[in-house]
PDB file of N, CA and C in Angstrom:
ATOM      1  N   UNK A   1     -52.925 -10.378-163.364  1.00  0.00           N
ATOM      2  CA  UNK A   1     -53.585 -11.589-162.930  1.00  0.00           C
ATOM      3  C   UNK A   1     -54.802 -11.224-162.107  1.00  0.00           C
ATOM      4  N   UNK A   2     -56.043 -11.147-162.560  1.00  0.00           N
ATOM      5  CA  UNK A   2     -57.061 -10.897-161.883  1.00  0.00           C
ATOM      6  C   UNK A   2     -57.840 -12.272-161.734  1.00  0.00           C
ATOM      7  N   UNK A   3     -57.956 -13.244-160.752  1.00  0.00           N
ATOM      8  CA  UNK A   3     -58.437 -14.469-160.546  1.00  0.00           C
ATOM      9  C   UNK A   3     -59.694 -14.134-159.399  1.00  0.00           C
ATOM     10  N   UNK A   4     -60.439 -14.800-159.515  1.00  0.00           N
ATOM     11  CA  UNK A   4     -61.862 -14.627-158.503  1.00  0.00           C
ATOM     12  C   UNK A   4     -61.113 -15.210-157.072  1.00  0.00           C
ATOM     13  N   UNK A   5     -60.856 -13.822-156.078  1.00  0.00           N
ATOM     14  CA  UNK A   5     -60.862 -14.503-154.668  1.00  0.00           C
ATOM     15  C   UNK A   5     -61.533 -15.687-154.259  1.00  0.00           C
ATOM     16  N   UNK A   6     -60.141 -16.622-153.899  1.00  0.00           N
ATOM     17  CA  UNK A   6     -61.009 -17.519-152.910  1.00  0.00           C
ATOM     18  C   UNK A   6     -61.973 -17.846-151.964  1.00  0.00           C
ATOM     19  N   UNK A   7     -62.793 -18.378-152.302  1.00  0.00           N
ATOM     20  CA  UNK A   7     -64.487 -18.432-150.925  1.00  0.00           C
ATOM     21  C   UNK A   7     -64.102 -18.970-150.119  1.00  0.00           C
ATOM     22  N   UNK A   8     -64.927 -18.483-148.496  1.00  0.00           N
ATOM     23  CA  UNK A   8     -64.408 -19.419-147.266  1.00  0.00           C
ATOM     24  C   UNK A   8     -64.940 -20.588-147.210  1.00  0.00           C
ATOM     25  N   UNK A   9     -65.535 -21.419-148.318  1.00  0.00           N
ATOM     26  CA  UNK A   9     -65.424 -23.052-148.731  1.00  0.00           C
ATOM     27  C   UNK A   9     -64.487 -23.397-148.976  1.00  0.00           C
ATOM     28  N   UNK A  10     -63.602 -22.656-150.073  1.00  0.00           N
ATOM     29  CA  UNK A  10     -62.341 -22.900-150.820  1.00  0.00           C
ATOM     30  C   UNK A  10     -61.076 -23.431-149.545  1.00  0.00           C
ATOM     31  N   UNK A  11     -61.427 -22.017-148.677  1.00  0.00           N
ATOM     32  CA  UNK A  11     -60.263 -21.931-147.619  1.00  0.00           C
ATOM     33  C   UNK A  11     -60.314 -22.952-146.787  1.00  0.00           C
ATOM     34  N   UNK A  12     -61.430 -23.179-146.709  1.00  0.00           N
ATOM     35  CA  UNK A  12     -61.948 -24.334-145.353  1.00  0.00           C
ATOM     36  C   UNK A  12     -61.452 -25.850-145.800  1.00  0.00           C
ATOM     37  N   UNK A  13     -61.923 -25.667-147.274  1.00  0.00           N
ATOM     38  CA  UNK A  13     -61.066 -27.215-147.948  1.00  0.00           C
ATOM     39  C   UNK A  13     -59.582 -27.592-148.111  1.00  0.00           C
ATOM     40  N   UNK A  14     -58.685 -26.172-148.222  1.00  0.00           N
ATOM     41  CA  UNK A  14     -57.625 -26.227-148.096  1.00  0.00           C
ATOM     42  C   UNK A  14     -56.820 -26.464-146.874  1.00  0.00           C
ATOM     43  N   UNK A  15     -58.015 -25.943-145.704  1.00  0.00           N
ATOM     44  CA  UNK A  15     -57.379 -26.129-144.106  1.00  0.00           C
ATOM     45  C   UNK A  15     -57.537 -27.338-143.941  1.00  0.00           C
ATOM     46  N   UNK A  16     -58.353 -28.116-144.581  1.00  0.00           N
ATOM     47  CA  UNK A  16     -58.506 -29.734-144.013  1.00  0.00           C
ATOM     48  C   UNK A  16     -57.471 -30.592-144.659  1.00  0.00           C
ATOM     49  N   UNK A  17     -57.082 -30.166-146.311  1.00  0.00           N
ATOM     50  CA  UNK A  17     -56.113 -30.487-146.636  1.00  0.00           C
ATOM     51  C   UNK A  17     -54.794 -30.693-145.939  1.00  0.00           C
ATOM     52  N   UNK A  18     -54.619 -29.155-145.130  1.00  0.00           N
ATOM     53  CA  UNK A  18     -53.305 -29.299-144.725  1.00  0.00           C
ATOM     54  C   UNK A  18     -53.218 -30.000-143.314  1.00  0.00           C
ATOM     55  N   UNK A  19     -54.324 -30.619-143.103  1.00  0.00           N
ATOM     56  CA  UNK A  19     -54.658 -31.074-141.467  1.00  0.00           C
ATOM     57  C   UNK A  19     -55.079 -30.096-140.600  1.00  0.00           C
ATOM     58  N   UNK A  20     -55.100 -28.335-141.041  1.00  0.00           N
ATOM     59  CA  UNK A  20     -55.454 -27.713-139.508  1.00  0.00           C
ATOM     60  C   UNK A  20     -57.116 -27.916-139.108  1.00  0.00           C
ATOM     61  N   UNK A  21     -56.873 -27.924-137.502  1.00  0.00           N
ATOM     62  CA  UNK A  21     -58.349 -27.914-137.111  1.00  0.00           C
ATOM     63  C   UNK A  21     -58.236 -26.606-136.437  1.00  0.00           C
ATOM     64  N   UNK A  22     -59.126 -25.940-136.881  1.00  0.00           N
ATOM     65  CA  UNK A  22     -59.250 -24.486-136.137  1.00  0.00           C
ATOM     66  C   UNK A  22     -60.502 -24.063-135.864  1.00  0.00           C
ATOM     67  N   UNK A  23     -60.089 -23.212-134.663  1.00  0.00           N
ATOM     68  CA  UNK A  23     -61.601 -22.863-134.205  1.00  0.00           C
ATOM     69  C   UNK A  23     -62.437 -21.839-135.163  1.00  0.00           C
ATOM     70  N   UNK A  24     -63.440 -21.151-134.434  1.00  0.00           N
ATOM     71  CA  UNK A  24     -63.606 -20.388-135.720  1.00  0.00           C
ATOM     72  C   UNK A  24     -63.319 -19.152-135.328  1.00  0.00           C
ATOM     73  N   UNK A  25     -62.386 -18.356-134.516  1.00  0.00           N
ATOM     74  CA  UNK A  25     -61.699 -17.257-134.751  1.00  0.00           C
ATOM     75  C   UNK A  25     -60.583 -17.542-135.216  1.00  0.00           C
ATOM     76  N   UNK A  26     -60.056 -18.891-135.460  1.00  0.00           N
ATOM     77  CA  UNK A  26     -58.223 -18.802-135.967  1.00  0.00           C
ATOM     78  C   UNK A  26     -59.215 -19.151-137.586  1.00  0.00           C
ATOM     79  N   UNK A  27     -60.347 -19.500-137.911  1.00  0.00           N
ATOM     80  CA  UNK A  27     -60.672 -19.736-139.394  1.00  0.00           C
ATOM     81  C   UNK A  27     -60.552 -18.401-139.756  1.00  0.00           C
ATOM     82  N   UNK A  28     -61.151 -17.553-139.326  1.00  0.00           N
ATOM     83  CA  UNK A  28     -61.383 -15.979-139.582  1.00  0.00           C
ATOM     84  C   UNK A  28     -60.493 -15.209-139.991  1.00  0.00           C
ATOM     85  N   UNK A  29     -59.405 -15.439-139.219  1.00  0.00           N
ATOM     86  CA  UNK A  29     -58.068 -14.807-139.169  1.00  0.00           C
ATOM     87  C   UNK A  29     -57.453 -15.563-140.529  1.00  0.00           C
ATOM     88  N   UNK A  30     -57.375 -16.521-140.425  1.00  0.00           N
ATOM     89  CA  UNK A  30     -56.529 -17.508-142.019  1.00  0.00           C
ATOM     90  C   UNK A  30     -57.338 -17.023-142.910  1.00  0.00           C
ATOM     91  N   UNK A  31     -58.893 -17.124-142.828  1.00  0.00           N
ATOM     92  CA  UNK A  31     -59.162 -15.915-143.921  1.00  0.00           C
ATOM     93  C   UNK A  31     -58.822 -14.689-144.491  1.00  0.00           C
ATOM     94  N   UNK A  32     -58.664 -14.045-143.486  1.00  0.00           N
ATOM     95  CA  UNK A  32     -58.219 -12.591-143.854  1.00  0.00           C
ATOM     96  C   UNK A  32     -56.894 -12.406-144.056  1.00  0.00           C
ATOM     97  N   UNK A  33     -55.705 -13.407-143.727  1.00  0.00           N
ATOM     98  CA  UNK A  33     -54.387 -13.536-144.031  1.00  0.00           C
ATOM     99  C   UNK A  33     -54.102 -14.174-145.601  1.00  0.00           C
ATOM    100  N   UNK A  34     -55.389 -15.116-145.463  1.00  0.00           N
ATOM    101  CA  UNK A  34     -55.305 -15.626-146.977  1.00  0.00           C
ATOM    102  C   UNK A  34     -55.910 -14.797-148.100  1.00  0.00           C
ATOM    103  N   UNK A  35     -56.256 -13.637-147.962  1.00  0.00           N
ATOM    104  CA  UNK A  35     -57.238 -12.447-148.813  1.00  0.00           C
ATOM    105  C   UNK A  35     -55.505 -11.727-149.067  1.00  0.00           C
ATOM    106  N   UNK A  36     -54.500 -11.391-148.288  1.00  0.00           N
ATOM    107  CA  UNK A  36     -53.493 -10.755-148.229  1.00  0.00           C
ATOM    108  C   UNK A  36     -52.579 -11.239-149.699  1.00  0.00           C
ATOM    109  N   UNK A  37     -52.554 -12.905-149.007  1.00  0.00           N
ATOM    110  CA  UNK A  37     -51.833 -14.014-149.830  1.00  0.00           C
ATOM    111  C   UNK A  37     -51.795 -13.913-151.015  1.00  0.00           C
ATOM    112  N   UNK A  38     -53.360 -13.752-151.668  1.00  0.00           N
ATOM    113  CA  UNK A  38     -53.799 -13.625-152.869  1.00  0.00           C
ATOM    114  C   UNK A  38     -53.391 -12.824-153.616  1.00  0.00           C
ATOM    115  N   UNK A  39     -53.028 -11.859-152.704  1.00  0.00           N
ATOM    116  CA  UNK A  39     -52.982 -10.300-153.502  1.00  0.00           C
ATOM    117  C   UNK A  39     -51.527 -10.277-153.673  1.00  0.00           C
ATOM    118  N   UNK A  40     -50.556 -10.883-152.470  1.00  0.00           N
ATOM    119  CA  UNK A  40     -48.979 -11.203-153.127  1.00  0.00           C
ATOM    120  C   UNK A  40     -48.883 -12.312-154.386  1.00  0.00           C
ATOM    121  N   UNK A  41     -49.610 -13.087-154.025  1.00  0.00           N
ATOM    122  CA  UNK A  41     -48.835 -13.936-155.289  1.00  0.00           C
ATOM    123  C   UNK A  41     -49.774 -13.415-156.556  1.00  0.00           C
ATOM    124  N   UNK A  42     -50.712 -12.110-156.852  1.00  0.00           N
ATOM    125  CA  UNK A  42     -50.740 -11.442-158.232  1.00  0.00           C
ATOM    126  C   UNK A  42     -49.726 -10.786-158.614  1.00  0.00           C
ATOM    127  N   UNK A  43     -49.070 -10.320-157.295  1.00  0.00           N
ATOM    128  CA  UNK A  43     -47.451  -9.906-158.609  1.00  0.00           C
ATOM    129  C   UNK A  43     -46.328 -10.509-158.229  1.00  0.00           C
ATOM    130  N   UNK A  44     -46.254 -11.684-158.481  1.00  0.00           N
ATOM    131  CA  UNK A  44     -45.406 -12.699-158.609  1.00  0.00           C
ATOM    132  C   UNK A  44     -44.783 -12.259-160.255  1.00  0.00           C
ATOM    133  N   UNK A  45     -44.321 -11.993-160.549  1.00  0.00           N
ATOM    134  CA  UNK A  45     -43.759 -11.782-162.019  1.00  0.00           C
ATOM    135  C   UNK A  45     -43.758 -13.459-162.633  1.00  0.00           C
ATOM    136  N   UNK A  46     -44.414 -13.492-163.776  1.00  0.00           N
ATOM    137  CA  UNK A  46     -44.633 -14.614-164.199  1.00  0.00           C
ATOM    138  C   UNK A  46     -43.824 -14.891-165.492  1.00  0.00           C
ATOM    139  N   UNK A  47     -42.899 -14.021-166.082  1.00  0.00           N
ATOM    140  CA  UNK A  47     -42.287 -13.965-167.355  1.00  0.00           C
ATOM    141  C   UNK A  47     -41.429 -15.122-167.416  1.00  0.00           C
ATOM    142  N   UNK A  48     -40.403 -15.692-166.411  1.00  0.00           N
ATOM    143  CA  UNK A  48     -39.577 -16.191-166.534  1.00  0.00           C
ATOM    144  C   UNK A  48     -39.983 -18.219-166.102  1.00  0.00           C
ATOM    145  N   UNK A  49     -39.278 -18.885-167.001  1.00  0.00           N
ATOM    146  CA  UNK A  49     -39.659 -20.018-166.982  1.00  0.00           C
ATOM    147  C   UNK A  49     -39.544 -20.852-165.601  1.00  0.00           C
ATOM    148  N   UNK A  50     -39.786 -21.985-165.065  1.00  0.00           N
ATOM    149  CA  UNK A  50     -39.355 -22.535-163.949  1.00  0.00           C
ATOM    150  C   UNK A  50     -38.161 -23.014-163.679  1.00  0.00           C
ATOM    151  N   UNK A  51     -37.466 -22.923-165.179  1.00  0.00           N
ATOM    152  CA  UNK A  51     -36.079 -23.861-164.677  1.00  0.00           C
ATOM    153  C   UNK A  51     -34.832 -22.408-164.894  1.00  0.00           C
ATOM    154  N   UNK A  52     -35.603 -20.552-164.773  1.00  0.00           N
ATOM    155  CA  UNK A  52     -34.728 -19.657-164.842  1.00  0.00           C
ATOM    156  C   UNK A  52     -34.635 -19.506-163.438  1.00  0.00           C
ATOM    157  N   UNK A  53     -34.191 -20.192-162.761  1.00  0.00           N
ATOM    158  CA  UNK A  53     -34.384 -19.438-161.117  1.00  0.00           C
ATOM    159  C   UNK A  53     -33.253 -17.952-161.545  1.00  0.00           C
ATOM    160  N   UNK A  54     -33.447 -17.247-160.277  1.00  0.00           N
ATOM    161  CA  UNK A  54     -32.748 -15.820-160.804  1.00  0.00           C
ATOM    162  C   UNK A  54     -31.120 -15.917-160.644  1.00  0.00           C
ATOM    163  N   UNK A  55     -30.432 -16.767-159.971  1.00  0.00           N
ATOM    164  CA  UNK A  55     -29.419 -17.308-159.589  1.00  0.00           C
ATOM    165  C   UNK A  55     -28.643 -17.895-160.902  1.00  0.00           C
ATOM    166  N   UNK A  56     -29.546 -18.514-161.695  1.00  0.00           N
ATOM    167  CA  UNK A  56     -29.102 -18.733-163.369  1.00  0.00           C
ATOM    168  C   UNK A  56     -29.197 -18.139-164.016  1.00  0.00           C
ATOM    169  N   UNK A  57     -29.891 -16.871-164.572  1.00  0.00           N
ATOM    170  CA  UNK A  57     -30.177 -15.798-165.134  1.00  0.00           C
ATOM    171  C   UNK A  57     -29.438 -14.424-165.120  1.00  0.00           C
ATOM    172  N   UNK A  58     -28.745 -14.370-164.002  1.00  0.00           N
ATOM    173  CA  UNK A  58     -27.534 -13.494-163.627  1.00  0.00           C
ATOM    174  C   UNK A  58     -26.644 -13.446-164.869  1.00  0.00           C
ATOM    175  N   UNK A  59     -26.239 -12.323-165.142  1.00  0.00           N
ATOM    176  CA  UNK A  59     -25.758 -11.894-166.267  1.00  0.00           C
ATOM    177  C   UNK A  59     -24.886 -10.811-166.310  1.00  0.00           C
ATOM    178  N   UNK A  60     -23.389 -10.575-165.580  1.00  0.00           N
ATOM    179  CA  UNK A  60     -22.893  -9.453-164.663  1.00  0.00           C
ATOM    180  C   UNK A  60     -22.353  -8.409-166.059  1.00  0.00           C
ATOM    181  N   UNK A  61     -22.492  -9.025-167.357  1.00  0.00           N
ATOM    182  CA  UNK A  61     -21.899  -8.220-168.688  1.00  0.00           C
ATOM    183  C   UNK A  61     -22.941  -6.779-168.352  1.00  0.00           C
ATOM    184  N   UNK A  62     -24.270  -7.126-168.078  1.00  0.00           N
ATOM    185  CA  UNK A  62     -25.222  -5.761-167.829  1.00  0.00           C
ATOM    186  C   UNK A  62     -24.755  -5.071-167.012  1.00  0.00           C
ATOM    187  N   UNK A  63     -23.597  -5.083-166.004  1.00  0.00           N
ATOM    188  CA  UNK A  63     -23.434  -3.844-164.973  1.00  0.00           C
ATOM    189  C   UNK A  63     -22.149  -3.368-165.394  1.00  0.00           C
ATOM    190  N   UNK A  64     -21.533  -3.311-166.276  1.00  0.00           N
ATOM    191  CA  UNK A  64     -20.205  -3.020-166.871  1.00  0.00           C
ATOM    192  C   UNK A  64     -20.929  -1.643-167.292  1.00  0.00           C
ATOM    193  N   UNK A  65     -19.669  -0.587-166.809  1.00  0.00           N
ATOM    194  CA  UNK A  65     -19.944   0.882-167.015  1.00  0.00           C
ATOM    195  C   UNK A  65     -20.056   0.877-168.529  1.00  0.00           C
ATOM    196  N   UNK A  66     -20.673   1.491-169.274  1.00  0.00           N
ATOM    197  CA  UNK A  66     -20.499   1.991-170.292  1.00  0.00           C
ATOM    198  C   UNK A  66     -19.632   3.392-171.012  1.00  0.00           C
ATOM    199  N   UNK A  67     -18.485   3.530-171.493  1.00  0.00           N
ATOM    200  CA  UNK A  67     -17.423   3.970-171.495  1.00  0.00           C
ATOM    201  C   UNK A  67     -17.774   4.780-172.534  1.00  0.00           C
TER     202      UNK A  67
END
């Protein structure tokens, strides 16, 4: 998943979204926490559908020794 980092317009629209008012060293900082963000949810493993949570997908026949 290579997506174009978010701009600090992007971020700034999303902070108003969520209601924060911040000064502009806590903007700075949510910037650079949100540069982090980005980079976790690229390896989010995307294979599995929304309704496999991993809790349903469990399958304990795979850990049976093989004899």
């Amino acid at each position: 998943m290579s997506l174009e980092p978010a701009t600090r317009e992007e971020i700034a629209i999303l902070a108003r979204r969520a209601g924060l008012e911040l000064t502009a060293e806590h903007f700075d900082q949510l910037c650079s926490a949100y540069e982090h963000l980005e980079r976790m949810l690229g390896r989010i493993r995307r294979s599995r559908s929304y309704a496999d949570e991993p809790a349903h997908v469990f399958t304990p026949t795979k850990f049976i020794p093989v004899e």
